[in-house]
Protein backbone atom coordinates (compact mmCIF):
# COMPACT_ATOMS: atom_id res chain seq x y z
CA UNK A 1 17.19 13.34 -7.16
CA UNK A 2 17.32 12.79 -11.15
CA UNK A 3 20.09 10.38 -10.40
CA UNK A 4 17.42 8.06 -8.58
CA UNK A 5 15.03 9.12 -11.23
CA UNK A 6 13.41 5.28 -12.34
CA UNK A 7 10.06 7.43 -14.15
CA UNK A 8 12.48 8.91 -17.41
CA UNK A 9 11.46 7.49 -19.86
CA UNK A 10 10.98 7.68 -23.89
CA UNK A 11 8.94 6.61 -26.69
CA UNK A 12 10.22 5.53 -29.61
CA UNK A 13 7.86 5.58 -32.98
CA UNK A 14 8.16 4.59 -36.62
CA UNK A 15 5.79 5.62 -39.40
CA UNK A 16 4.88 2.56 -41.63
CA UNK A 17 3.27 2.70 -45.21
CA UNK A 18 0.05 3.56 -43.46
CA UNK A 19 1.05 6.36 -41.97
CA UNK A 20 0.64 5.40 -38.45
CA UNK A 21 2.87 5.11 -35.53
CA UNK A 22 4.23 1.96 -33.81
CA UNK A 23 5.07 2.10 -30.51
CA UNK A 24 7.67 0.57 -29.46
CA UNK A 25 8.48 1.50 -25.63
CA UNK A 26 6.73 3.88 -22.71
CA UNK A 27 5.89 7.08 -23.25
CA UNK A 28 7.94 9.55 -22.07
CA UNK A 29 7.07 10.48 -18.71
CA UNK A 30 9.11 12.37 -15.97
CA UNK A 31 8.93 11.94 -12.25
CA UNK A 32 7.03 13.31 -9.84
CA UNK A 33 9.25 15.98 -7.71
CA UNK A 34 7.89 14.66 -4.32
CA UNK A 35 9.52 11.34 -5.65
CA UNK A 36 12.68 11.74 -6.12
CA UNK A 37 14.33 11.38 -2.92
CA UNK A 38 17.00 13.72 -1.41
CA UNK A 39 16.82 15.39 2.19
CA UNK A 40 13.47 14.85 3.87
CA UNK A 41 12.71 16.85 6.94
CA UNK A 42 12.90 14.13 9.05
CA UNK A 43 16.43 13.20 8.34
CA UNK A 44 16.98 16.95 9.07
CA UNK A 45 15.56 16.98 12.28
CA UNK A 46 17.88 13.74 13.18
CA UNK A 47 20.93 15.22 11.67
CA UNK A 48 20.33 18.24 14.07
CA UNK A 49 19.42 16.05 17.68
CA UNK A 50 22.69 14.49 16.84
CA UNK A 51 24.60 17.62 16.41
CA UNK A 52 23.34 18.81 19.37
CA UNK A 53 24.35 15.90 21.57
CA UNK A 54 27.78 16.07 20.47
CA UNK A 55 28.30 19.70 21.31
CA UNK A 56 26.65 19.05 24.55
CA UNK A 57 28.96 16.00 25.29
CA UNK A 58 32.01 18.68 24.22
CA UNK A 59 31.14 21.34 25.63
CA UNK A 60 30.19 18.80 29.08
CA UNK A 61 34.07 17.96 29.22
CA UNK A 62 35.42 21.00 28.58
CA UNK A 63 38.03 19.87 26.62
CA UNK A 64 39.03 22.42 24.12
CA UNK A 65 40.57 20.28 21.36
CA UNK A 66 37.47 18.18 21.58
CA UNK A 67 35.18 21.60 20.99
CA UNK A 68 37.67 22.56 18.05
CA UNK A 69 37.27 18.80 16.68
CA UNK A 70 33.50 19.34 17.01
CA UNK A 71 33.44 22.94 15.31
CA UNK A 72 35.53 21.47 12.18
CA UNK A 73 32.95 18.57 12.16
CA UNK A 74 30.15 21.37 11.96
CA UNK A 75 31.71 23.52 9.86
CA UNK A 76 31.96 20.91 7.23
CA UNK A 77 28.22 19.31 7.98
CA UNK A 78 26.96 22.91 7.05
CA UNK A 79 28.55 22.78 3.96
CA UNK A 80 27.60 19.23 2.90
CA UNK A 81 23.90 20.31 3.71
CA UNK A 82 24.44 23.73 1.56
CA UNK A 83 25.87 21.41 -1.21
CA UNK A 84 23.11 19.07 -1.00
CA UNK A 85 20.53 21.55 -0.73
CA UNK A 86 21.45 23.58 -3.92
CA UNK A 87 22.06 20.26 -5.92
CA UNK A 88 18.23 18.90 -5.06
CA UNK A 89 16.72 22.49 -5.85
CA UNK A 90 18.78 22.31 -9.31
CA UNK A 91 17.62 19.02 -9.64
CA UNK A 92 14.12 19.67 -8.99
CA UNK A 93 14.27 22.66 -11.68
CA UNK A 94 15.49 20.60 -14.00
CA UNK A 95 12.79 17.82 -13.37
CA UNK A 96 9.78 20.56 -13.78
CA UNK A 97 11.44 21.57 -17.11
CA UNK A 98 11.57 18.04 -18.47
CA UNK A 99 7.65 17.88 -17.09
CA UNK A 100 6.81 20.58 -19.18
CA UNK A 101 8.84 19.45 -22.11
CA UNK A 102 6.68 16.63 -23.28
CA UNK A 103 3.39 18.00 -24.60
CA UNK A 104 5.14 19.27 -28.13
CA UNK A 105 8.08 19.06 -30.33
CA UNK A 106 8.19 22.78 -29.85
CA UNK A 107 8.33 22.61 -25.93
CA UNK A 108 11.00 19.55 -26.32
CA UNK A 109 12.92 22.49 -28.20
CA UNK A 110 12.57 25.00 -25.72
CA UNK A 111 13.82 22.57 -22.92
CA UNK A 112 16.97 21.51 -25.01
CA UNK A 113 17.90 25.12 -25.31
CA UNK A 114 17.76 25.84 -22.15
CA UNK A 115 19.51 22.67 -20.87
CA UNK A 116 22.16 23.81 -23.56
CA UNK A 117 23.20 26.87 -21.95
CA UNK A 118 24.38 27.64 -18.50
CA UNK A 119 28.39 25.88 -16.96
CA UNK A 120 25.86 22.37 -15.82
CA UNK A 121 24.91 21.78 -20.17
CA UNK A 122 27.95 19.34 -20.31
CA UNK A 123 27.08 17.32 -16.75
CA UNK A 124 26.11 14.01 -16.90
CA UNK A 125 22.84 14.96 -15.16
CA UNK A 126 22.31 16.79 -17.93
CA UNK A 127 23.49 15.40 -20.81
CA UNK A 128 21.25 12.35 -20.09
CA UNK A 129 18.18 14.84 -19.87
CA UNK A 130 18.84 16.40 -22.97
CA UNK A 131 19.47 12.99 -24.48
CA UNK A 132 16.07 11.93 -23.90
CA UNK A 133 14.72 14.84 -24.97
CA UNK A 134 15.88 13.96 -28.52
CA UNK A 135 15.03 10.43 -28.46
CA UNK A 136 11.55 11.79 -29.59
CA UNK A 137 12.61 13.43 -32.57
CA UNK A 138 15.81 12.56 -33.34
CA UNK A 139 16.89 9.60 -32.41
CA UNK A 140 20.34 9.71 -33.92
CA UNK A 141 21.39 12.93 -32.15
CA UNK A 142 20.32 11.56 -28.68
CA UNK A 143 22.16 8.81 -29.03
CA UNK A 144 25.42 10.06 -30.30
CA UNK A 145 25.13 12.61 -27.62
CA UNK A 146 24.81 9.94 -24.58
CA UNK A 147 27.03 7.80 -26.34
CA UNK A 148 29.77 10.80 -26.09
CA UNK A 149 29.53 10.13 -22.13
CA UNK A 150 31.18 7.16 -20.66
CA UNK A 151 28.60 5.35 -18.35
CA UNK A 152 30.73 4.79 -15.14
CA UNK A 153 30.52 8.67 -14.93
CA UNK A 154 26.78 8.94 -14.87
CA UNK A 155 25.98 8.37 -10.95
CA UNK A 156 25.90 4.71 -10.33
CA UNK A 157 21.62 5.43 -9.17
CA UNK A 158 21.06 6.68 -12.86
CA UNK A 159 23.80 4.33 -14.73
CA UNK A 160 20.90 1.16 -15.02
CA UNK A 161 18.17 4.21 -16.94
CA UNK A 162 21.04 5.37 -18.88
CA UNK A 163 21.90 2.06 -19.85
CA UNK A 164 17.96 1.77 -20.71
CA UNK A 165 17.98 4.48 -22.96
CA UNK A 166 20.76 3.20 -25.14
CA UNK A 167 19.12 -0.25 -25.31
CA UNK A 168 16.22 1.47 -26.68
CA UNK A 169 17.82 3.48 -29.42
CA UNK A 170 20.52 0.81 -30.62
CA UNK A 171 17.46 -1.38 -30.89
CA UNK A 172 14.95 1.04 -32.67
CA UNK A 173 18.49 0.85 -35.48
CA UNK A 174 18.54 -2.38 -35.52
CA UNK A 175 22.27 -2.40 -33.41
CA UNK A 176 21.32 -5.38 -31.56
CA UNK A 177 24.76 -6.60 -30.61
CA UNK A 178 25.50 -2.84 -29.15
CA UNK A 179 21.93 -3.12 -27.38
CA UNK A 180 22.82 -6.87 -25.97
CA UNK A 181 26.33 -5.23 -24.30
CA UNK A 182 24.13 -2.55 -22.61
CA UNK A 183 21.67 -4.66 -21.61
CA UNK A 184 23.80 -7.21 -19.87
CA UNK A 185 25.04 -3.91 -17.31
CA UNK A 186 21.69 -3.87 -16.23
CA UNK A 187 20.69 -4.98 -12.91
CA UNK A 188 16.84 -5.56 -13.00
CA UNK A 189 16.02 -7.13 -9.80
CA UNK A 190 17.31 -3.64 -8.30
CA UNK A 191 14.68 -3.39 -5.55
CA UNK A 192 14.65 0.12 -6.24
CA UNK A 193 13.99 0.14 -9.76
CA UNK A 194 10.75 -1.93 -9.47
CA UNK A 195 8.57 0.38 -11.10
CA UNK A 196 10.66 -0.06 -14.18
CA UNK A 197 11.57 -3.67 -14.28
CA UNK A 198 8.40 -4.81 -16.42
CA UNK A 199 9.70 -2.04 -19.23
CA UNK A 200 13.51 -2.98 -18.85
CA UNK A 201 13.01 -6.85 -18.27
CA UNK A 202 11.04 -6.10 -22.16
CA UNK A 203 13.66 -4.24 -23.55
CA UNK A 204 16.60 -7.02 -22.44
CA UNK A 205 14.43 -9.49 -23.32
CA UNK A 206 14.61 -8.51 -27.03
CA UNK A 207 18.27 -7.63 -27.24
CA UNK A 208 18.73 -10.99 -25.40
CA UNK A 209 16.22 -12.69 -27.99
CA UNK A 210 18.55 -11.46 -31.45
CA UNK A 211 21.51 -12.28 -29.92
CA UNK A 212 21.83 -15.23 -29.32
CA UNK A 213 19.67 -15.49 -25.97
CA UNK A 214 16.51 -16.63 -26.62
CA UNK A 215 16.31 -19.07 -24.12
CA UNK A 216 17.16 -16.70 -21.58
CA UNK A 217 14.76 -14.25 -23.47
CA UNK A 218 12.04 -16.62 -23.01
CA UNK A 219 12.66 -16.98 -19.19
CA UNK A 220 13.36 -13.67 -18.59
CA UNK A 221 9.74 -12.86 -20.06
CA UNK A 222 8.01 -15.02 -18.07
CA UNK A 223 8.83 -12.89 -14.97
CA UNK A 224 7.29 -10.07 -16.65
CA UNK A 225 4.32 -8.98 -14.34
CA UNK A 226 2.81 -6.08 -16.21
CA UNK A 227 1.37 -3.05 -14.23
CA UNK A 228 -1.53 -0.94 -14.71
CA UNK A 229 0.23 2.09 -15.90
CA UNK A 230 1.58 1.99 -19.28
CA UNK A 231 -0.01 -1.73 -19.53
CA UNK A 232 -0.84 -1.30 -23.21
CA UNK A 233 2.87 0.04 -24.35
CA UNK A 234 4.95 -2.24 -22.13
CA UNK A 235 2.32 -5.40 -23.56
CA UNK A 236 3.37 -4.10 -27.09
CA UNK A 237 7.09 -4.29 -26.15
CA UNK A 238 6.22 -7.62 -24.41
CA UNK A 239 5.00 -9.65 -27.59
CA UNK A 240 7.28 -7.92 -29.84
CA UNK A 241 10.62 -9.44 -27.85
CA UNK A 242 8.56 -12.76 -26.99
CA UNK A 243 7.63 -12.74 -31.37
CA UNK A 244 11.94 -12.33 -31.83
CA UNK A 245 12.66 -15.14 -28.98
CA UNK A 246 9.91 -17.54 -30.43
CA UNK A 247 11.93 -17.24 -33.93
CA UNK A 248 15.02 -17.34 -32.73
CA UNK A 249 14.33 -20.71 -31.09
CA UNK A 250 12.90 -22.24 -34.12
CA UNK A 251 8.99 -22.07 -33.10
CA UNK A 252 8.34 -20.27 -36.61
CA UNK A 253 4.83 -21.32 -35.98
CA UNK A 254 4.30 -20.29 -32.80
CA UNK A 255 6.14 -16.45 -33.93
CA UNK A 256 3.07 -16.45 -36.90
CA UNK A 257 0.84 -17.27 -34.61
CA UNK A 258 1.99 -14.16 -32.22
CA UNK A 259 2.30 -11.63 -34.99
CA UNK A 260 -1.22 -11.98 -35.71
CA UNK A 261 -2.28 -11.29 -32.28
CA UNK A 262 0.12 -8.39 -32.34
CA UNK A 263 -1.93 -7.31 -35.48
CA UNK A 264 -5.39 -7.83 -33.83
CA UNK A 265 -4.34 -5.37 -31.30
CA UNK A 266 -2.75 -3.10 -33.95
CA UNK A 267 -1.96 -4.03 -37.61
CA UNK A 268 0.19 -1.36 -37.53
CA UNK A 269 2.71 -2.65 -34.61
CA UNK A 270 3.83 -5.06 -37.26
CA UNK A 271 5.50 -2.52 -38.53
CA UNK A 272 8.33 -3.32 -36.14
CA UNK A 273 9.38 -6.42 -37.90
CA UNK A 274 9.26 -4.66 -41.54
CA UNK A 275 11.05 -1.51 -41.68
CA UNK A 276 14.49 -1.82 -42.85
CA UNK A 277 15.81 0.52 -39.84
CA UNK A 278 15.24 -2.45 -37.29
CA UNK A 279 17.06 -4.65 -39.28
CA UNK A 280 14.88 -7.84 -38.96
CA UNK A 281 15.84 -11.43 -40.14
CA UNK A 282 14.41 -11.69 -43.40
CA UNK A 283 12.55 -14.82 -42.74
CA UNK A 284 10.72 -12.99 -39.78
CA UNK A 285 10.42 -10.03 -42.18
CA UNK A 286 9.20 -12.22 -44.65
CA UNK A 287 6.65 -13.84 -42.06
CA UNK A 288 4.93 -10.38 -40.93
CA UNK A 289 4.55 -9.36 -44.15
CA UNK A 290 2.06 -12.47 -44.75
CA UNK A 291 0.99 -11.69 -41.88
CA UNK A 292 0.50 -8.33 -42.58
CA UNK A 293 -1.13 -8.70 -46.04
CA UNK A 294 -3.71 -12.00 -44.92
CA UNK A 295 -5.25 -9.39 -41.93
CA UNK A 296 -8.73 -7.68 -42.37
CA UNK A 297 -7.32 -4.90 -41.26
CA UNK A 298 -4.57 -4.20 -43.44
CA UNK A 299 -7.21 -5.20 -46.48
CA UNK A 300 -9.39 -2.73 -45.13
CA UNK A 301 -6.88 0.39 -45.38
CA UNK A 302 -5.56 -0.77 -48.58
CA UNK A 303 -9.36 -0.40 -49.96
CA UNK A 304 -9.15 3.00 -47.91
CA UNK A 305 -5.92 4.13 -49.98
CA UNK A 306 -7.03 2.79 -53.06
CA UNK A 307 -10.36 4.94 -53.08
CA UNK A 308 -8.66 8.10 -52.29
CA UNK A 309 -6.18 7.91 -55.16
């Protein structure tokens, strides 16, 4: 179901005086259908030898409260199953819309409307959905919409992504204390959230790293075993929190020495540690910006600007 959904997730982009993005998490990506648990046919098949057994084992004693006791029992197993079985197909809508949702601003639009309307708009289910929905284009909104939700009413199989998503945002506006308090509800040796854990381990790492935690940052980091999916986004995340633990410690030289690997990859992702929304030290700022302004790279679209003017 979405509520053991660990694929949901966003990216979140900044423009800097270049023009270009910097990613700063995943992209967004939904799960696959087939993946997301709920009643598999073999469980059925189970649920159904067992109900027979017990109606033979009644119906073998031929005790009539024990048949009545039995026909209650049934009675409410059909319903749980009808419950169940309408929830997963609602689910499993609302997975192919969010699937469909992330080729265009325009088809992110269409998908909030639609989650908008209808009695389930306000569910936590959806409100999450919609929330991430909006973490591509408007930050802001998504989070004061998930933020409007308390998390211990989110199902506890979706609380750790929901917990994610706010990391993300109060990071990307520099609300690192309100990103550490998340992060610490996370549980990321979940053995069923491994497919995240590279991601989320980044994403605590930083709020851990500009709060105080940089130690643990550092450690935490270390675990990090990054996959061949998303490699090259969850690496970004990767040096960015290892560039804010490395400072925070005091290893200034060893943070300049990481920002201009960051800027061999991308001169761009530097852009993380200069725009005033993330809210950087100023020393670090201060530190990129050499960084930033010594690199061929940078030189080399500065030329680029300078011709076109």
């Amino acid at each position: 179901m979405v509520a053991q959904n660990r694929g949901l997730r966003l990216r979140l982009t900044a423009t800097t005086r270049y023009g270009k993005a910097v990613a700063t998490s995943n992209d967004s990506a939904v799960p696959d259908p087939a993946a997301m648990g709920g009643l598999k046919k073999k469980n059925l098949i189970y649920i159904a030898l067992i109900t027979i057994a017990i109606w033979a084992f009644a119906i073998q004693t031929g005790s009539t409260v024990l048949m009545i006791i039995v026909g209650v029992l049934t009675l409410i197993l059909i319903g749980v199953l009808i419950w169940a079985l309408r929830l997963m197909r609602k689910q499993r809508g609302l997975v192919s819309l969010l699937q469909g949702a992330t080729a265009s601003a325009d088809a992110r639009k269409d998908a909030l409307a639609k989650l908008g309307e209808g009695k389930d708009a306000n569910t936590p289910v959806n409100i999450f959905a919609r929330a991430q929905l909006l973490a591509a284009d408007d930050p802001k909104a998504a989070l004061a919409l998930i933020e409007g939700t308390e998390l211990k009413t989110f199902p506890a199989a979706m609380q750790d992504d929901v917990a994610l998503l706010k990391a993300q945002l109060y990071l990307g506006m520099g609300r690192t204390q309100d990103a550490r308090k998340v992060s610490d509800t996370m549980n990321l040796d979940n053995p069923a959230r491994k497919e995240i854990r590279p991601l989320a381990a980044t994403i605590v790492a930083e709020a851990w790293a500009r709060t105080g935690k940089f130690k643990e940052a550092l450690d935490l980091l270390a675990t990090v075993e990054v996959p061949t999916k998303d490699a090259e986004q969850i690496m970004v995340q990767y040096k960015v929190a290892r560039i804010f633990a490395r400072f925070a410690s005091g290893q200034r030289n060893q943070a300049r020495d990481e920002l201009s690997t960051l800027a061999d990859d991308n001169v761009n992702y530097l852009g993380r540690f200069l725009l005033p929304q993330f809210r950087v030290h100023p020393e670090l700022q201060k530190i990129a910006r050499t960084v930033m302004e010594r690199h061929p790279a940078s030189r080399k679209m500065a030329k680029a600007n300078a011709r076109h003017r």
